[in-house]
Protein backbone atom coordinates (compact mmCIF):
# COMPACT_ATOMS: atom_id res chain seq x y z
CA UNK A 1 0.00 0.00 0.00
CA UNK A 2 2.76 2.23 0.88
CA UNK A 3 4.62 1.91 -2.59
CA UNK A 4 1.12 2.51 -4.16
CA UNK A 5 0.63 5.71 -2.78
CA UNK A 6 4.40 6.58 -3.39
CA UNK A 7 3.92 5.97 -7.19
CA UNK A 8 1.09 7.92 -6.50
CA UNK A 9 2.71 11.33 -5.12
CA UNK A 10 5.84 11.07 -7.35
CA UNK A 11 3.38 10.83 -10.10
CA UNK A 12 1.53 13.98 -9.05
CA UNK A 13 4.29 15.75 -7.78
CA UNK A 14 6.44 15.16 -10.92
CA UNK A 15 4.08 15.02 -14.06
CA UNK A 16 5.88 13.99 -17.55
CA UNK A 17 7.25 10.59 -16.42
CA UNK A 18 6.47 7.23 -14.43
CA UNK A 19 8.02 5.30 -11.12
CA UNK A 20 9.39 1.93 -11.12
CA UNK A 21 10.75 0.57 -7.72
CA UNK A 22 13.11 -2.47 -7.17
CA UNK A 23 14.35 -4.87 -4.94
CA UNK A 24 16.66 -8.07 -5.59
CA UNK A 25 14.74 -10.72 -7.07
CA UNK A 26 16.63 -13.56 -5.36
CA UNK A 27 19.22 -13.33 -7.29
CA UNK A 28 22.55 -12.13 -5.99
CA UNK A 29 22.51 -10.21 -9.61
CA UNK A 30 19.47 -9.10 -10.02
CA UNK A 31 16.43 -6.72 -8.83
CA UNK A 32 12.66 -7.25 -10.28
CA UNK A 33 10.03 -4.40 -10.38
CA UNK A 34 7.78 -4.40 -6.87
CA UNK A 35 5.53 -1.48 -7.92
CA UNK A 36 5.78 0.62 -11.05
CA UNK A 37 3.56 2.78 -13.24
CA UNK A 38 5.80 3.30 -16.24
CA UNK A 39 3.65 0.22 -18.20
CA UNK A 40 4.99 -3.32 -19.98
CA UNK A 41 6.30 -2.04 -22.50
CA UNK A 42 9.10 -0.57 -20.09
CA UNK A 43 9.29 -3.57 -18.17
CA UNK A 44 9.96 -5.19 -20.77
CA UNK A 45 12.66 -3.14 -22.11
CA UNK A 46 14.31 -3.79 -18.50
CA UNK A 47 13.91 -7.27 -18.25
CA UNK A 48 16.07 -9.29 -15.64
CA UNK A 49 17.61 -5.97 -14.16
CA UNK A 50 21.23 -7.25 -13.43
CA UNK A 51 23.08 -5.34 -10.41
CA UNK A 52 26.42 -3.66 -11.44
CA UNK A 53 28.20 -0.17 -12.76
CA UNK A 54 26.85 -0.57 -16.17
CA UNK A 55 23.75 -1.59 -18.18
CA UNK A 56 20.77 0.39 -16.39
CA UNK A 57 20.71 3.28 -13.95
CA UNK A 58 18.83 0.93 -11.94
CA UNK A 59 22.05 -1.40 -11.36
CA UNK A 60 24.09 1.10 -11.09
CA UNK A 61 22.50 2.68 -8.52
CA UNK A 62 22.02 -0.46 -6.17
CA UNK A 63 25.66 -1.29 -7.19
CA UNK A 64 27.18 1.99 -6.34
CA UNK A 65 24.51 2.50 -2.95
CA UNK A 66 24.19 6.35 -4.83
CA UNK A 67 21.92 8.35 -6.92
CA UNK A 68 22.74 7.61 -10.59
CA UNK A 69 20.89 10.22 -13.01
CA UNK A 70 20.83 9.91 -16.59
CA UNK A 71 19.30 13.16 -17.67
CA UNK A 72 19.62 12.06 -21.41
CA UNK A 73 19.55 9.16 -22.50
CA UNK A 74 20.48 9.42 -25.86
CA UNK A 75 23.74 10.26 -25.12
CA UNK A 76 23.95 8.39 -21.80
CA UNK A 77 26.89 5.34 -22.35
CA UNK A 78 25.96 3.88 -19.17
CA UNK A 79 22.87 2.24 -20.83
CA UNK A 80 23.07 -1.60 -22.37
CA UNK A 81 22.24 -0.62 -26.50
CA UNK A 82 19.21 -2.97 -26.21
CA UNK A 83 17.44 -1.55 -23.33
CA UNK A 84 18.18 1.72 -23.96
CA UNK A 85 16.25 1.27 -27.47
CA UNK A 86 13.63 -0.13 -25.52
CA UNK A 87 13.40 2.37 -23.59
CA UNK A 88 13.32 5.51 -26.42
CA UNK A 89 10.69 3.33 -27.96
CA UNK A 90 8.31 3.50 -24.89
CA UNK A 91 9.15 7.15 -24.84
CA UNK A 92 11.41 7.83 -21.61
CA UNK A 93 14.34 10.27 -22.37
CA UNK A 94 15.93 10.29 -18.72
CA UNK A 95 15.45 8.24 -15.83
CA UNK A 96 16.56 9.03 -12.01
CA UNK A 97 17.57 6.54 -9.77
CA UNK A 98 17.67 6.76 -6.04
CA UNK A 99 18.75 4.07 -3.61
CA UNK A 100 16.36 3.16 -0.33
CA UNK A 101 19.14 2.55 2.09
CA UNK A 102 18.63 0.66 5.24
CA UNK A 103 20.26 2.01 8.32
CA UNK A 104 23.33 0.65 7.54
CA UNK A 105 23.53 2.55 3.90
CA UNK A 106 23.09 -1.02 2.30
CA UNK A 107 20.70 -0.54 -0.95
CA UNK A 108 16.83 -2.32 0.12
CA UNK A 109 15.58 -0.92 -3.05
CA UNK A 110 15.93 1.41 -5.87
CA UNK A 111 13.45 4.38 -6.62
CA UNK A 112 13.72 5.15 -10.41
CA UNK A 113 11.82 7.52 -12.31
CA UNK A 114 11.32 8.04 -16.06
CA UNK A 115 10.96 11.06 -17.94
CA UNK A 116 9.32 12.07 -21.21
CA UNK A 117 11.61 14.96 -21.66
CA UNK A 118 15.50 14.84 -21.04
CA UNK A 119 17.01 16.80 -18.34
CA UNK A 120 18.49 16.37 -14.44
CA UNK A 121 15.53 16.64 -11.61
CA UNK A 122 15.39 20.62 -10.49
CA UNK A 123 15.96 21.40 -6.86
CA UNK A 124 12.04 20.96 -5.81
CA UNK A 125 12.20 17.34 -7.67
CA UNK A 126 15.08 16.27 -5.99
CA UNK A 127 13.56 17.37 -2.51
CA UNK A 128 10.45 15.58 -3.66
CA UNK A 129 12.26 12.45 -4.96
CA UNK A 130 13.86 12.50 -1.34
CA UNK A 131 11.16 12.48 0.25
CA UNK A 132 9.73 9.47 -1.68
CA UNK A 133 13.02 7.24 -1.10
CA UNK A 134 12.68 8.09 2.65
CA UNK A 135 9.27 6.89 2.36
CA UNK A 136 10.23 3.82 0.66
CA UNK A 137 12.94 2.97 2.83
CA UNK A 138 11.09 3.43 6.38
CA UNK A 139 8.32 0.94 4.72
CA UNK A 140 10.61 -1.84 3.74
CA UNK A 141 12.64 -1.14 7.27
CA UNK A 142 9.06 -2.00 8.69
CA UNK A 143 8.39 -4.66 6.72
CA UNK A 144 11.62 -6.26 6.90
CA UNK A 145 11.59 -6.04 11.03
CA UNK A 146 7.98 -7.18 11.13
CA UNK A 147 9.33 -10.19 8.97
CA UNK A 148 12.01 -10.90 11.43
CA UNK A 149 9.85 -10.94 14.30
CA UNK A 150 7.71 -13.53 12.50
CA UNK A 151 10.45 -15.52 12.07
CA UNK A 152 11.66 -14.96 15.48
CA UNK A 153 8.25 -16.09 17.24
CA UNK A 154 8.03 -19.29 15.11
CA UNK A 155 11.69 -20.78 15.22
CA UNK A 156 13.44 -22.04 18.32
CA UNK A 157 16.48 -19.93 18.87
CA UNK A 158 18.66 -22.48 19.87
CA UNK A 159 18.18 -24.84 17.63
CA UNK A 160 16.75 -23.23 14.52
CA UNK A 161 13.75 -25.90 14.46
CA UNK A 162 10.11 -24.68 14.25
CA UNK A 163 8.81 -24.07 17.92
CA UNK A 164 5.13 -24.93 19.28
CA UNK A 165 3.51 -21.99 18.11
CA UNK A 166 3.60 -22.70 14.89
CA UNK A 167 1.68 -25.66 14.99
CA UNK A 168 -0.79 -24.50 16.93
């Protein structure tokens, strides 16, 4: 619900473009879309997003645990040829990419946005895009701690092995 309504306010707040966020897919290498509004066609064009310096913004950004803009994409060599065409085709020009950091500044997810006209995010975006990541990062903090405690109640600490309350 929370990712919802952030797709929601960065697509209000910052009209022209779409959201897509990430988080690893299971693979040490990869990230899959958990929320977006940018359409199939982009998803597509992103397909198995692989972690790393190069390829997609996306990667980069996890990879480098930093904000990695490409304000054109046209000229933008960071971008693997075949998703980059993919991308022009569905009609995005730039795309920002902001890391949700836990509270050890390890990456939980990336925060990207696409743009219908090239350019770098202006002062009020960038406080707005901010704002967003914070968002996204306090929910998966919550999520990740509620998770834990689940896990907690149901295993024995000592010996790893499910405890009574989980059969009953």
């Amino acid at each position: 619900v929370v990712l919802d309504l952030v797709l929601d306010l960065l697509t209000a707040h910052l009209p022209g473009g779409g959201v897509l966020i990430a988080w690893p897919d299971g693979d040490a290498d990869g990230l899959q879309a958990i929320a977006e509004n940018v359409g199939p066609p982009t998803v597509a064009a992103l397909g198995a997003i692989r972690i790393g310096p190069t390829g997609t913004s996306t990667g980069a950004c996890w990879s480098r645990a930093q904000a990695v803009i490409s304000h054109d994409l046209a000229t933008d060599d960071l971008w693997d040829r075949q998703v980059l065409a993919g991308l022009l085709d569905a009609g995005w020009h730039a795309v920002w990419s902001q890391p949700a950091l836990d509270a050890s500044g390890r990456p939980m997810a990336t925060v990207d946005t696409f743009r219908t006209a090239p350019g770098p995010p202006t002062p009020d975006q960038a406080r707005i895009l901010d704002l967003a990541v914070n968002l996204v990062a306090l929910a998966l903090g919550h999520h990740r701690a509620e998770e834990a405690r689940i896990h907690d109640a149901e295993l024995d600490q000592l010996t790893g092995l499910f405890n009574r309350s989980y059969f009953t």
